[in-house]
Protein backbone atom coordinates (compact mmCIF):
# COMPACT_ATOMS: atom_id res chain seq x y z
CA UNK A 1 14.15 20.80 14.24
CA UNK A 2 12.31 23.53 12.19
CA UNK A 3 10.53 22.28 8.85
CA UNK A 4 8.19 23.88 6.17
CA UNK A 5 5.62 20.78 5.08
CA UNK A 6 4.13 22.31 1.83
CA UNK A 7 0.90 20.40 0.67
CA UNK A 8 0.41 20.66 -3.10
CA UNK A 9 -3.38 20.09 -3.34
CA UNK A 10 -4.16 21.41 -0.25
CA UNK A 11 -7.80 21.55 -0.56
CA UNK A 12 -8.11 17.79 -2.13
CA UNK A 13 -9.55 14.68 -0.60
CA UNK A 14 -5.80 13.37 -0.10
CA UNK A 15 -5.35 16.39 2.20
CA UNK A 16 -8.00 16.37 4.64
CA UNK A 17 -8.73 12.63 4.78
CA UNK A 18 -5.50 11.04 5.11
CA UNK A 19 -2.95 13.85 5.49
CA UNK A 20 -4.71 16.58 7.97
CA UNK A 21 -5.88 13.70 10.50
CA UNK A 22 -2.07 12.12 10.12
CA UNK A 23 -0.55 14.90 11.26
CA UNK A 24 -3.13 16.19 14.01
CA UNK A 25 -1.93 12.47 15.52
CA UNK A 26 1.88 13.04 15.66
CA UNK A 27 1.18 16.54 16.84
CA UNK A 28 -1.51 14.99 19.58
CA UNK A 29 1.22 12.76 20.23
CA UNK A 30 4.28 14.80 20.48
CA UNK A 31 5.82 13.51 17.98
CA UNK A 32 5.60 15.99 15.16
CA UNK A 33 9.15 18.07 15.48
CA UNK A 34 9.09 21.94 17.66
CA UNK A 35 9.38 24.63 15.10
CA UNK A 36 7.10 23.43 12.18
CA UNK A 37 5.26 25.31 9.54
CA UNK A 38 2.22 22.59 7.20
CA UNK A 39 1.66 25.29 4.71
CA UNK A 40 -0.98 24.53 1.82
CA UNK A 41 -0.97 25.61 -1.64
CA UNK A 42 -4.42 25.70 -3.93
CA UNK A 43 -5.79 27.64 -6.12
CA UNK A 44 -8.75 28.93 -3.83
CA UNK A 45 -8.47 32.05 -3.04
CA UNK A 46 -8.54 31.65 1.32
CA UNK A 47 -7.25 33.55 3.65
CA UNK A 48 -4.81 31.50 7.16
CA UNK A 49 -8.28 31.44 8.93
CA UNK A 50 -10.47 30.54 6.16
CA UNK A 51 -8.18 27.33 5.24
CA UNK A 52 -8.24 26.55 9.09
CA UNK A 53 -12.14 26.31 9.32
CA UNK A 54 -11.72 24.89 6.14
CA UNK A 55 -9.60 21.81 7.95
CA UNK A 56 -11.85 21.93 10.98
CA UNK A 57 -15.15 21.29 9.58
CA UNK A 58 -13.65 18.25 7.19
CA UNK A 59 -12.79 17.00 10.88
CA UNK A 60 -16.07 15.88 11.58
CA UNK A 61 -15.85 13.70 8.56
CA UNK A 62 -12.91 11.82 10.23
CA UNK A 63 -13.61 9.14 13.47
CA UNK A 64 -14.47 9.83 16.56
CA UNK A 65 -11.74 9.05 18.16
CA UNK A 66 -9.52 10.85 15.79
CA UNK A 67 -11.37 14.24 16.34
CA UNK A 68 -9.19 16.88 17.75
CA UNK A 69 -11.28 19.13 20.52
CA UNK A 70 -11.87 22.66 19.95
CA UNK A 71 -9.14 23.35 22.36
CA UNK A 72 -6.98 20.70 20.41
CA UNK A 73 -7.72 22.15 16.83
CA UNK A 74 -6.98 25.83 17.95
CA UNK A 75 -3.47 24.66 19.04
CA UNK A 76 -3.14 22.73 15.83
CA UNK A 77 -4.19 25.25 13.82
CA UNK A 78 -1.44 27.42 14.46
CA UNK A 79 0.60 24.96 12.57
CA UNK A 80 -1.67 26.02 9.39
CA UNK A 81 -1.17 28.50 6.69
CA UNK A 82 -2.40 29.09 3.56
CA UNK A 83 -1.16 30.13 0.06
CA UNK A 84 -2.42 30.06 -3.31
CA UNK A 85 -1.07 29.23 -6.56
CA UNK A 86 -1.74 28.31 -9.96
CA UNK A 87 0.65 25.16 -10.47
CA UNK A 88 1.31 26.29 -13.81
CA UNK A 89 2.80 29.21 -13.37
CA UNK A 90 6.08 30.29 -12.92
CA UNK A 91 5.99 33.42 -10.79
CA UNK A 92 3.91 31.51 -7.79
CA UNK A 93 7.11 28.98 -7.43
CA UNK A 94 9.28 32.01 -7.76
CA UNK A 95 6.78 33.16 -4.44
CA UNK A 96 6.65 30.54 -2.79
CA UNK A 97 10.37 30.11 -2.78
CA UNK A 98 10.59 33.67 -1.35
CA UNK A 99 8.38 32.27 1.44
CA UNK A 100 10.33 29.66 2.21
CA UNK A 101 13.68 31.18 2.37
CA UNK A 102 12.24 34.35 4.50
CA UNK A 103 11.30 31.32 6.76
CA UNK A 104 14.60 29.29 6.39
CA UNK A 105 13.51 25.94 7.83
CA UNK A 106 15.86 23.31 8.61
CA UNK A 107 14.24 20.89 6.56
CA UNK A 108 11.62 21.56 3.59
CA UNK A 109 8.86 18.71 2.38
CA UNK A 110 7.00 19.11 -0.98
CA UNK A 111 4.31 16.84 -0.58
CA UNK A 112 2.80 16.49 -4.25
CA UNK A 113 -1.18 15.40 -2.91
CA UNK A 114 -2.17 16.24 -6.33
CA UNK A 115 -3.27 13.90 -9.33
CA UNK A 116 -0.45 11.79 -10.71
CA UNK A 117 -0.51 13.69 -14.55
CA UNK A 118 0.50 17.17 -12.48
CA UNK A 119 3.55 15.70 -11.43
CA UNK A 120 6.49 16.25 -14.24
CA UNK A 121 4.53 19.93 -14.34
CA UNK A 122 5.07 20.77 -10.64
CA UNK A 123 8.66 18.88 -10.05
CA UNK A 124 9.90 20.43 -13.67
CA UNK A 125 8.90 24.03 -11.92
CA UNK A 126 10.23 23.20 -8.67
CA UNK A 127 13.61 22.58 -10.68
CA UNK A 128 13.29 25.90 -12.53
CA UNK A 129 12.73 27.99 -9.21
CA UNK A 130 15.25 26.50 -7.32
CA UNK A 131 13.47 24.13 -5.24
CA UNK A 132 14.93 21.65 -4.96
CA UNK A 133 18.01 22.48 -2.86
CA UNK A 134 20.20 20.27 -0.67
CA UNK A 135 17.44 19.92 2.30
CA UNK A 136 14.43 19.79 0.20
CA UNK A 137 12.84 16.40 -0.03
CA UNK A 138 9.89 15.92 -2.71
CA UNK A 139 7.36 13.40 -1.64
CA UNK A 140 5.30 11.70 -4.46
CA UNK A 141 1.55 10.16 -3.65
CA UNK A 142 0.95 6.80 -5.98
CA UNK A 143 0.01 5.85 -8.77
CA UNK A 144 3.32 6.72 -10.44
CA UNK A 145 2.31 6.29 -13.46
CA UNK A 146 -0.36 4.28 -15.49
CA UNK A 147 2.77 2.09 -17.67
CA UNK A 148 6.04 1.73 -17.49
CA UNK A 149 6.42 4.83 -20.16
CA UNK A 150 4.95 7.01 -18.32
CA UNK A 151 6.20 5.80 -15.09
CA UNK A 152 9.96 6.14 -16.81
CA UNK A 153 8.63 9.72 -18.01
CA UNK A 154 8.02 11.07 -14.13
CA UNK A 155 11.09 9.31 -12.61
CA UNK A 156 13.37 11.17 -15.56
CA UNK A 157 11.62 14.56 -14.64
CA UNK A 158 12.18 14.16 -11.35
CA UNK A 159 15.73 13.07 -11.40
CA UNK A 160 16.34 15.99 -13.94
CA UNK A 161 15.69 18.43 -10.34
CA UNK A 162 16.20 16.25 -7.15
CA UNK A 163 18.68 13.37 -6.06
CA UNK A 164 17.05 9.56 -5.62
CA UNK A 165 17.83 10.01 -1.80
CA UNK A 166 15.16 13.69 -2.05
CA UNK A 167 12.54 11.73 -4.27
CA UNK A 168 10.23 10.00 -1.49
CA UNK A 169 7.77 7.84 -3.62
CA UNK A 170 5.33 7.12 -0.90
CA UNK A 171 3.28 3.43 -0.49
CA UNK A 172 0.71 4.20 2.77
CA UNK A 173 1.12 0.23 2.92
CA UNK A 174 4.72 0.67 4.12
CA UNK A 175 3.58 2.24 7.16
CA UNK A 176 1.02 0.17 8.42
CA UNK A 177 2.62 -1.27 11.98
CA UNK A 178 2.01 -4.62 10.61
CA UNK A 179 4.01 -4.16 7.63
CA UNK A 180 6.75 -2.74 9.85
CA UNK A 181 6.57 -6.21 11.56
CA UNK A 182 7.17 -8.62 8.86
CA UNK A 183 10.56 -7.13 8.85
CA UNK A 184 11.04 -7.46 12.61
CA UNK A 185 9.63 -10.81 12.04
CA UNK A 186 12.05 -12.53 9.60
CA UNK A 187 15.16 -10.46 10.78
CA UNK A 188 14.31 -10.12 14.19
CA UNK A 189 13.95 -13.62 15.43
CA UNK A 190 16.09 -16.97 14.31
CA UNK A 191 12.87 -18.81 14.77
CA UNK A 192 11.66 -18.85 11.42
CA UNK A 193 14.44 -18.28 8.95
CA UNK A 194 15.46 -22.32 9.31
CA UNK A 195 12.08 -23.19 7.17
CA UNK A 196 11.64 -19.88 5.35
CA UNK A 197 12.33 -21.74 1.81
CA UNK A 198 11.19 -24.00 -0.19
CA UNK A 199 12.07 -26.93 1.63
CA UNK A 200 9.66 -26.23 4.41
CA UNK A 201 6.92 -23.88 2.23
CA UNK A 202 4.56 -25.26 0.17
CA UNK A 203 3.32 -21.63 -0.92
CA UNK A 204 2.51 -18.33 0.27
CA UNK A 205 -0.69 -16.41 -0.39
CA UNK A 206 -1.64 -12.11 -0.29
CA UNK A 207 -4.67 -11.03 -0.01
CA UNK A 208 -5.84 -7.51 0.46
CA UNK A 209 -9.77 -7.52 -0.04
CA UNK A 210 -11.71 -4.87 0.45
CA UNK A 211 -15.99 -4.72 1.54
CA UNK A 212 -16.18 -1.33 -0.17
CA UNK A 213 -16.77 -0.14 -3.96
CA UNK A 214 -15.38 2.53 -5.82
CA UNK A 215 -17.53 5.10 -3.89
CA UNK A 216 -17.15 8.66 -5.56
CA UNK A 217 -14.06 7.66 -7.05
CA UNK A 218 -15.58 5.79 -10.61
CA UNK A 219 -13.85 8.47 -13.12
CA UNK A 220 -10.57 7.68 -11.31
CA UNK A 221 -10.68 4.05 -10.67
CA UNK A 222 -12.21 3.64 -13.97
CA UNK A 223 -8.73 4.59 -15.95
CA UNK A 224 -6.48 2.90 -12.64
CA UNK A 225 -7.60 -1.19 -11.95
CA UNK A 226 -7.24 -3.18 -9.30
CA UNK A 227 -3.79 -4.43 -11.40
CA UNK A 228 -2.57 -1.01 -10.91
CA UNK A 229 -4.58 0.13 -7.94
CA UNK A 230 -3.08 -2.71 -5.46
CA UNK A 231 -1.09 -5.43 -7.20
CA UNK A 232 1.83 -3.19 -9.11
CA UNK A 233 2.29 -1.23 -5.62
CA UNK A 234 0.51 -3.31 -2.20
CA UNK A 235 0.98 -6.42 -3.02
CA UNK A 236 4.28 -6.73 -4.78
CA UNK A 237 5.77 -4.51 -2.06
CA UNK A 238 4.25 -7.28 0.41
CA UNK A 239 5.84 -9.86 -1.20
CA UNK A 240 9.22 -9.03 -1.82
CA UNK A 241 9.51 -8.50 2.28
CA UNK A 242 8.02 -11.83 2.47
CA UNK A 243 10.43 -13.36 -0.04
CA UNK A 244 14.02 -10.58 -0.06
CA UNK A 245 17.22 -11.92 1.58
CA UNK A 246 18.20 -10.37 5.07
CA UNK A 247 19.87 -7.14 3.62
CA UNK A 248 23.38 -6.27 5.80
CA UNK A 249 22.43 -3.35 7.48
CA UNK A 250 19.41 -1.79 7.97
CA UNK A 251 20.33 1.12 5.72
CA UNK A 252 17.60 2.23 3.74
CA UNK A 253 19.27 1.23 0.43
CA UNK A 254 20.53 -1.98 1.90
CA UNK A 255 16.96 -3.35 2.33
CA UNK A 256 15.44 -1.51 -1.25
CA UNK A 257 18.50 -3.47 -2.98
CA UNK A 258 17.31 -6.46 -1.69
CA UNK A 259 13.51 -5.76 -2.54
CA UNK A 260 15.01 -5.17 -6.07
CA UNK A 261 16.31 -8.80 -6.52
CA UNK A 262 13.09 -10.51 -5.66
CA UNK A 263 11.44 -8.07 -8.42
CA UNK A 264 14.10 -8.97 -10.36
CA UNK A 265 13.49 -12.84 -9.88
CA UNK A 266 9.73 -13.29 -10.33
CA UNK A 267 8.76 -15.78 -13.31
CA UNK A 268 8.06 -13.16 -16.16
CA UNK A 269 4.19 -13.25 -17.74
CA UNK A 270 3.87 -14.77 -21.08
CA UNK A 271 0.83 -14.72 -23.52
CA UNK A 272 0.03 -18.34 -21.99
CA UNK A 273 0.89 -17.60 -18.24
CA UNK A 274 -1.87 -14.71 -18.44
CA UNK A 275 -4.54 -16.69 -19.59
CA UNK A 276 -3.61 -19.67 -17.29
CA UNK A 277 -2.54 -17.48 -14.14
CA UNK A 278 -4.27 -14.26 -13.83
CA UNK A 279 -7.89 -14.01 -13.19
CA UNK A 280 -9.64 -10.67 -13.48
CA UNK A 281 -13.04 -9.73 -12.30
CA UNK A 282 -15.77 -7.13 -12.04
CA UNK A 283 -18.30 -6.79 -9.58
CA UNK A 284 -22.42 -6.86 -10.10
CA UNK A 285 -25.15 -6.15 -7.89
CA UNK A 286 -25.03 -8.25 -4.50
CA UNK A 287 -25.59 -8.18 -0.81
CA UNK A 288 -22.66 -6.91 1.50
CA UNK A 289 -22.86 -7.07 5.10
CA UNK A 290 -26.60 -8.02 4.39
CA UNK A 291 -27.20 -4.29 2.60
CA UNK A 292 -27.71 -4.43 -1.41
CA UNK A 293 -25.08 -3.08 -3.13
CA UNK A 294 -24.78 -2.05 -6.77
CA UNK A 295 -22.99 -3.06 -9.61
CA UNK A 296 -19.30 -1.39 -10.84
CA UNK A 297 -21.29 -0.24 -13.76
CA UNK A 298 -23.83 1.71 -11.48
CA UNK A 299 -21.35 3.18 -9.75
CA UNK A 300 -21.02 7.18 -9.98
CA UNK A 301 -19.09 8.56 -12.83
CA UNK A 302 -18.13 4.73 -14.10
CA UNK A 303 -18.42 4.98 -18.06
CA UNK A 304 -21.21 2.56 -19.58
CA UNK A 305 -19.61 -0.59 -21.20
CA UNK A 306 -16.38 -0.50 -18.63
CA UNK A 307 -14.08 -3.02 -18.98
CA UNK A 308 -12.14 -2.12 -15.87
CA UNK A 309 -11.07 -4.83 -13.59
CA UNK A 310 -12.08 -4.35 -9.56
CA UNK A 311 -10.69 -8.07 -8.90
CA UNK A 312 -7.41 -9.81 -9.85
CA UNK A 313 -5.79 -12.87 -8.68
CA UNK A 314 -2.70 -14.24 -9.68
CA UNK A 315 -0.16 -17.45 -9.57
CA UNK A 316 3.20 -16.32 -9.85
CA UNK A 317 6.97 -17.61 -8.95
CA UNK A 318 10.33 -15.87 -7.21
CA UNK A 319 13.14 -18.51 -9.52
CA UNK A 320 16.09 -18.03 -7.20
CA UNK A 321 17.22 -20.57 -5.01
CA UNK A 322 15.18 -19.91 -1.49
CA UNK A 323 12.07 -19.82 -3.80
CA UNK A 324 12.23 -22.13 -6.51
CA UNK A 325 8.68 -23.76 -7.64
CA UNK A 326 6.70 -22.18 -4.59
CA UNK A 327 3.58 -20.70 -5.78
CA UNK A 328 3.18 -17.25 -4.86
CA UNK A 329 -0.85 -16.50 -4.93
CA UNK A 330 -1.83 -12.45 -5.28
CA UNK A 331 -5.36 -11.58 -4.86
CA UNK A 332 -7.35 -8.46 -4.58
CA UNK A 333 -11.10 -6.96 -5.03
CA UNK A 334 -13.50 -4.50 -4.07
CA UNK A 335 -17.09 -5.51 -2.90
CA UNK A 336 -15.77 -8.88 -1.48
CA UNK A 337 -17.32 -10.39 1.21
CA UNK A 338 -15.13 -8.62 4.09
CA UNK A 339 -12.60 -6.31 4.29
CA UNK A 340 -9.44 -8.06 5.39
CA UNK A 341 -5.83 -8.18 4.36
CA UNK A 342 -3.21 -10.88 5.07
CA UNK A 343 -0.27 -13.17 4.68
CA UNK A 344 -0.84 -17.10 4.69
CA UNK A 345 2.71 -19.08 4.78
CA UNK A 346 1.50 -22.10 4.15
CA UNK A 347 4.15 -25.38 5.09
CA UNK A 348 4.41 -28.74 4.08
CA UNK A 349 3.05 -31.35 6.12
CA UNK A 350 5.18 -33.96 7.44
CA UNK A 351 6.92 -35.95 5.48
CA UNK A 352 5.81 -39.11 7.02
CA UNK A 353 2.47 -39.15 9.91
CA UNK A 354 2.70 -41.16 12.40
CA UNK A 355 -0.66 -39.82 13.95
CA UNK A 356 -4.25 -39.40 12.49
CA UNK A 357 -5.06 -36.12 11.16
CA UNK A 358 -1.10 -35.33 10.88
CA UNK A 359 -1.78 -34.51 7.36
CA UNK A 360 -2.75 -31.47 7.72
CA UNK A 361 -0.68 -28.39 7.43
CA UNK A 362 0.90 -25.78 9.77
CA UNK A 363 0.82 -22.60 8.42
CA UNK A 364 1.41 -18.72 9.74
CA UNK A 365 -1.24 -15.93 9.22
CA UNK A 366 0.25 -12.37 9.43
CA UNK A 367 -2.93 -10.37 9.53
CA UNK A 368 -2.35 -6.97 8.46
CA UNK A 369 -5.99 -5.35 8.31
CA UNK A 370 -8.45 -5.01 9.75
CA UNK A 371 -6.85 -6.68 13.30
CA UNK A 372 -2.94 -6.76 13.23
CA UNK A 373 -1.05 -9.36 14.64
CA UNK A 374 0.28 -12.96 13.98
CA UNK A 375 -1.40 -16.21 14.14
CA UNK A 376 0.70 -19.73 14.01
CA UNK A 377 -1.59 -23.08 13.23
CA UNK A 378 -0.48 -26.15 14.77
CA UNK A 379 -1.66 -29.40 15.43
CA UNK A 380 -1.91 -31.00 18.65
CA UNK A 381 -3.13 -34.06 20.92
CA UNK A 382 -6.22 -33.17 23.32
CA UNK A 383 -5.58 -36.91 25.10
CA UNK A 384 -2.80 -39.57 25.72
CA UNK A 385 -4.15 -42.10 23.95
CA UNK A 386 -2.06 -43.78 21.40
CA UNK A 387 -4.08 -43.26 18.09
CA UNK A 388 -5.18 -40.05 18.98
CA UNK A 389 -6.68 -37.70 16.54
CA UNK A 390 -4.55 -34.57 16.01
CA UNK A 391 -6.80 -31.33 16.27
CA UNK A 392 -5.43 -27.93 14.73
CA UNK A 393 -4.73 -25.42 18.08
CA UNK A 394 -3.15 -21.96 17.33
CA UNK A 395 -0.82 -19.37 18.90
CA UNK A 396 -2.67 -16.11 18.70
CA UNK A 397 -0.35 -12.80 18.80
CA UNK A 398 -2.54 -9.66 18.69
CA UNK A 399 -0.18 -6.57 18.37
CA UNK A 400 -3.03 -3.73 19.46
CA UNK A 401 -3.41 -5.59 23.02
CA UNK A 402 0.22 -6.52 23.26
CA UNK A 403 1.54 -3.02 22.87
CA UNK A 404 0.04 -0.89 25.62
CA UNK A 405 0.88 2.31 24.27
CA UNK A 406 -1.60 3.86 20.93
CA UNK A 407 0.25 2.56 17.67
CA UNK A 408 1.36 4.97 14.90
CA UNK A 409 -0.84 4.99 11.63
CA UNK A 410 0.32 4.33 8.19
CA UNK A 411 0.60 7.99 7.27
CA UNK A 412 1.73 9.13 10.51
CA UNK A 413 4.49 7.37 10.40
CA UNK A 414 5.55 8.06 6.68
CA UNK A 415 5.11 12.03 7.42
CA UNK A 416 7.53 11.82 10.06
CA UNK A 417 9.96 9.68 8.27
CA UNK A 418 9.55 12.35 5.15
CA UNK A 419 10.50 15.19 7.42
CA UNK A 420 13.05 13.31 9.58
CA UNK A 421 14.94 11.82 6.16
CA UNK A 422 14.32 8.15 7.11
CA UNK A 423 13.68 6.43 3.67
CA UNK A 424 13.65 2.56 4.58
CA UNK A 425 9.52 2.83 3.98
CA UNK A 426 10.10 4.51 0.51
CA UNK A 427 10.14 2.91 -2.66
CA UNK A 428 13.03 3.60 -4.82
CA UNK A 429 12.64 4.36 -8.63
CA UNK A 430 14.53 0.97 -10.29
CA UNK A 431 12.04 -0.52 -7.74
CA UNK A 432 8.79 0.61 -9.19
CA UNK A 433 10.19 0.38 -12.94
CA UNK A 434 10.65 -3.25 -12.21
CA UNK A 435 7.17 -3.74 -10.52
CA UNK A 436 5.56 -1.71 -13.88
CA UNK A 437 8.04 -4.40 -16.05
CA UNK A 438 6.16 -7.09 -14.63
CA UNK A 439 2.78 -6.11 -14.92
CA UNK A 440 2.91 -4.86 -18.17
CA UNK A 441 2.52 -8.02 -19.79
CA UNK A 442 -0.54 -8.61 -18.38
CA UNK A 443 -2.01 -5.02 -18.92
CA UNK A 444 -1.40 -5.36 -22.87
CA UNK A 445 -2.66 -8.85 -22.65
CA UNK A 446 -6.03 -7.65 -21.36
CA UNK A 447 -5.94 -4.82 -23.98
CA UNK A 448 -6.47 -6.88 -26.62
CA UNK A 449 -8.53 -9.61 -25.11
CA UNK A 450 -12.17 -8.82 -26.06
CA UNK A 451 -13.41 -11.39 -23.22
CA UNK A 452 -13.17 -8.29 -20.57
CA UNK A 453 -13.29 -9.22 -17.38
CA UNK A 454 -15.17 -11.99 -15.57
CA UNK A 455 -18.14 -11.24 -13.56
CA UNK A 456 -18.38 -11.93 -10.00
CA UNK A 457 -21.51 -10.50 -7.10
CA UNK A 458 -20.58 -8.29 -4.63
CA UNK A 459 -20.44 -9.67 -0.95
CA UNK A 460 -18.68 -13.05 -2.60
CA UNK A 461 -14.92 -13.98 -2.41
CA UNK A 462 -14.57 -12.84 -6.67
CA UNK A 463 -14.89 -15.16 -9.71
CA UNK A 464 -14.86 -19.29 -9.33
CA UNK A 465 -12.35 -18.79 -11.87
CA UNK A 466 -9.74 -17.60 -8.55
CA UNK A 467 -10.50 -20.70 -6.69
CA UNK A 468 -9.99 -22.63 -9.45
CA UNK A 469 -6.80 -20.96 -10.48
CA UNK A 470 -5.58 -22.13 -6.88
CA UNK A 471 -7.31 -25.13 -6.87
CA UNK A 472 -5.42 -26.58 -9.94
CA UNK A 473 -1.97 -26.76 -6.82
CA UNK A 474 -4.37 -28.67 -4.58
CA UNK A 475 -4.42 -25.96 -2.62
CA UNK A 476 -7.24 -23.08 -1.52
CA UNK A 477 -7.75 -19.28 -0.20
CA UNK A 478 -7.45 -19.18 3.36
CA UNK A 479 -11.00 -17.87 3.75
CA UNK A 480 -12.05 -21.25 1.90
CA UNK A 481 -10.49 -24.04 4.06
């Protein structure tokens, strides 16, 4: 299948961190489709060659293992071209649509790697030049939007030129292999859907931490959050696979409609729910992986005074049936003391023990980062003896040994789903609307709160305040127990 994959922001750190080393991988792996063209568009004035040294030396900036050899790139790089454009003018998407259709590609992929404000600009011009034809698919990098208005403002611009089933609005968490698995998990095995409810689970908890500070990125981070960063997209997406209803097919809008109802069903924030179950936080100086580390308010190009959050946790509900009164716990954070993101289902313990130590409960960790696989907790005998003292065991599952072959990355495998039309990993518009719905609250709560955020050291697991917000259930994080 031929296809044109044009990079909007072809030069930017999107590009040649995530993108470039995505694609090298499905083309090292045979997997990116015969016939392509991965044209970028800046407004650098390169020649084909120039961008494909360009791409080469940011290689060296990606891992080892992920390197292409010299005899690798040159292939690649035949795969490259160039074109430049200034996105506000009319006359370069009048070109570059000339470009196109001299090419005629099967398929066409607008890939918009740009910042997030350029996007009613570049999708309102697409419109105007007429791209945005029948097997043109626009792909749009998060955050969509900073609130619900504005999020409402791209989605209406970019229905105004392309179909729902063209508009791709990409979340890289979607195609992380573990992800993938939580579906194959609940809907491909009867094992666990018996005690997925409330019945059996006491609650559930998310947790996508991250070692690492804002880095270079302060002027960005500084007007996104960790609210909007992670919770609004990561997490909720993470939870509404934990918590959606087996859809009837696995159609792409089949499972989205189903995502939609959980969104739909969580406990909406009130003035008193944010104060009671939301915790914000913002890191100071500490120690991480024994090497000082500064303060958010050091960081590069982060205003003096910022109130920005780099931590939230959160207690939330899903009032339907399967869910009701299970606590749902959401927590991320930068500069915490390890980067690692995972699921906790947490069950009940028996309902009556008959052994010593019975009291404790099973639960099942789906470890999405950095390892990826599953781990159940049980409790077991080590003797015969009649009062013997249960002792937790667990069943260990880890997906990188049990697969021999090398596993697709997160971007990999959304690149080839953009160009092949598969849309299961994309999120639909009504979906993020609802996700921005929810948080709102929250967001104008902390607007007018003068208390700002609550300070927590680097290298720690965040504020007291998020143990004690879980704490209050009798329960704790997982890193905590």
């Amino acid at each position: 299948m031929s296809f044109d994959l044009v990079l909007f922001g072809g030069t930017g750190d999107l590009t040649w961190r995530k993108l470039m080393p995505a694609l090298f991988q499905a083309f090292r792996h045979g997997k990116l489709p015969a016939q392509g063209r991965i044209l970028a568009v800046a407004r650098d004035e390169r020649s084909d060659d120039d961008y494909r040294r360009f791409i080469h030396e940011r290689f060296e900036e990606v891992e080892s293992a992920k390197r292409p050899s010299d005899e690798e790139f040159a292939r690649f790089a035949e795969l490259l071209h160039y074109r430049r454009m200034d996105l506000s003018k009319p006359d370069d998407y009048a070109g570059l649509k000339a470009c196109i259709d001299e090419r005629g590609a099967a398929t066409v992929v607008l890939f918009l790697a740009t910042s997030p404000h350029l996007f009613t600009q570049i999708c309102a011009q697409l419109g105007r030049a007429g791209l945005n034809g029948p097997n043109v698919r626009v792909v749009l990098e998060k955050p969509l939007g900073h609130d619900l208005q504005s999020a409402l403002e791209i989605n209406r611009t970019v229905a105004a030129s392309f179909s729902e089933r063209q508009a791709l609005r990409i979340d890289h968490y979607l195609g992380k292999p573990s992800v993938q698995n939580l579906m194959a998990l609940r809907f491909g095995n009867a094992l666990f859907e018996p005690l997925w409810r409330r019945e059996s689970i006491a609650n559930i908890e998310i947790t996508l931490a991250e070692s690492i500070g804002v880095g270079t990125r302060g002027e960005f981070y500084d007007r996104t959050g960790a609210m909007r960063d992670m919770i609004q997209n990561h997490a909720l997406q993470l939870l509404t696979m934990i918590a959606m209803e087996a859809p009837a097919s696995s159609d792409a809008d089949a499972i989205r409609d189903e995502k939609l109802k959980v969104l739909r069903s969580l406990k909406p924030f009130s003035e008193a729910d944010v104060a009671r179950d939301v915790v914000r936080g913002q890191y100071r100086a500490g120690q991480v992986n024994g090497k000082p580390a500064p303060g958010y308010l050091e960081e590069v190009r982060v205003p003096p005074g910022s109130r920005t959050e780099t931590f939230v946790a959160l207690r939330t509900e899903v009032q339907n049936w399967r869910w009701a009164g299970v606590p749902f716990y959401l927590r991320t954070g930068k500069r915490l003391a390890m980067p690692d993101a995972h699921i906790v289902i947490n069950f009940r313990t028996v309902p009556h023990a008959i052994f010593p130590g019975a009291n404790r409960a099973n639960k099942l960790v789906i470890k999405l980062q950095p390892e990826d696989g599953l781990e159940l907790h049980l409790l077991a005998a080590k003797g015969s003896g009649q009062h013997e003292l249960l002792s937790p065991v667990s069943l260990d599952l880890d997906f990188d040994k049990a697969f021999a072959t090398e596993r697709v990355g997160a971007y990999e495998r959304l690149l080839l789903d953009a160009i092949a039309g598969r849309l299961n990993l994309f999120v639909r518009s009504d979906e993020q609307e609802q996700a921005w719905r929810w948080v709102e609250p929250v967001l104008d709560h902390w607007e007018r709160d003068g208390s700002g955020p609550r300070p927590y050291a680097a290298g720690s697991w965040g504020p007291p305040a998020a143990s004690a917000l879980i704490a209050r259930d009798g329960f704790a994080w997982d890193e905590e127990q």
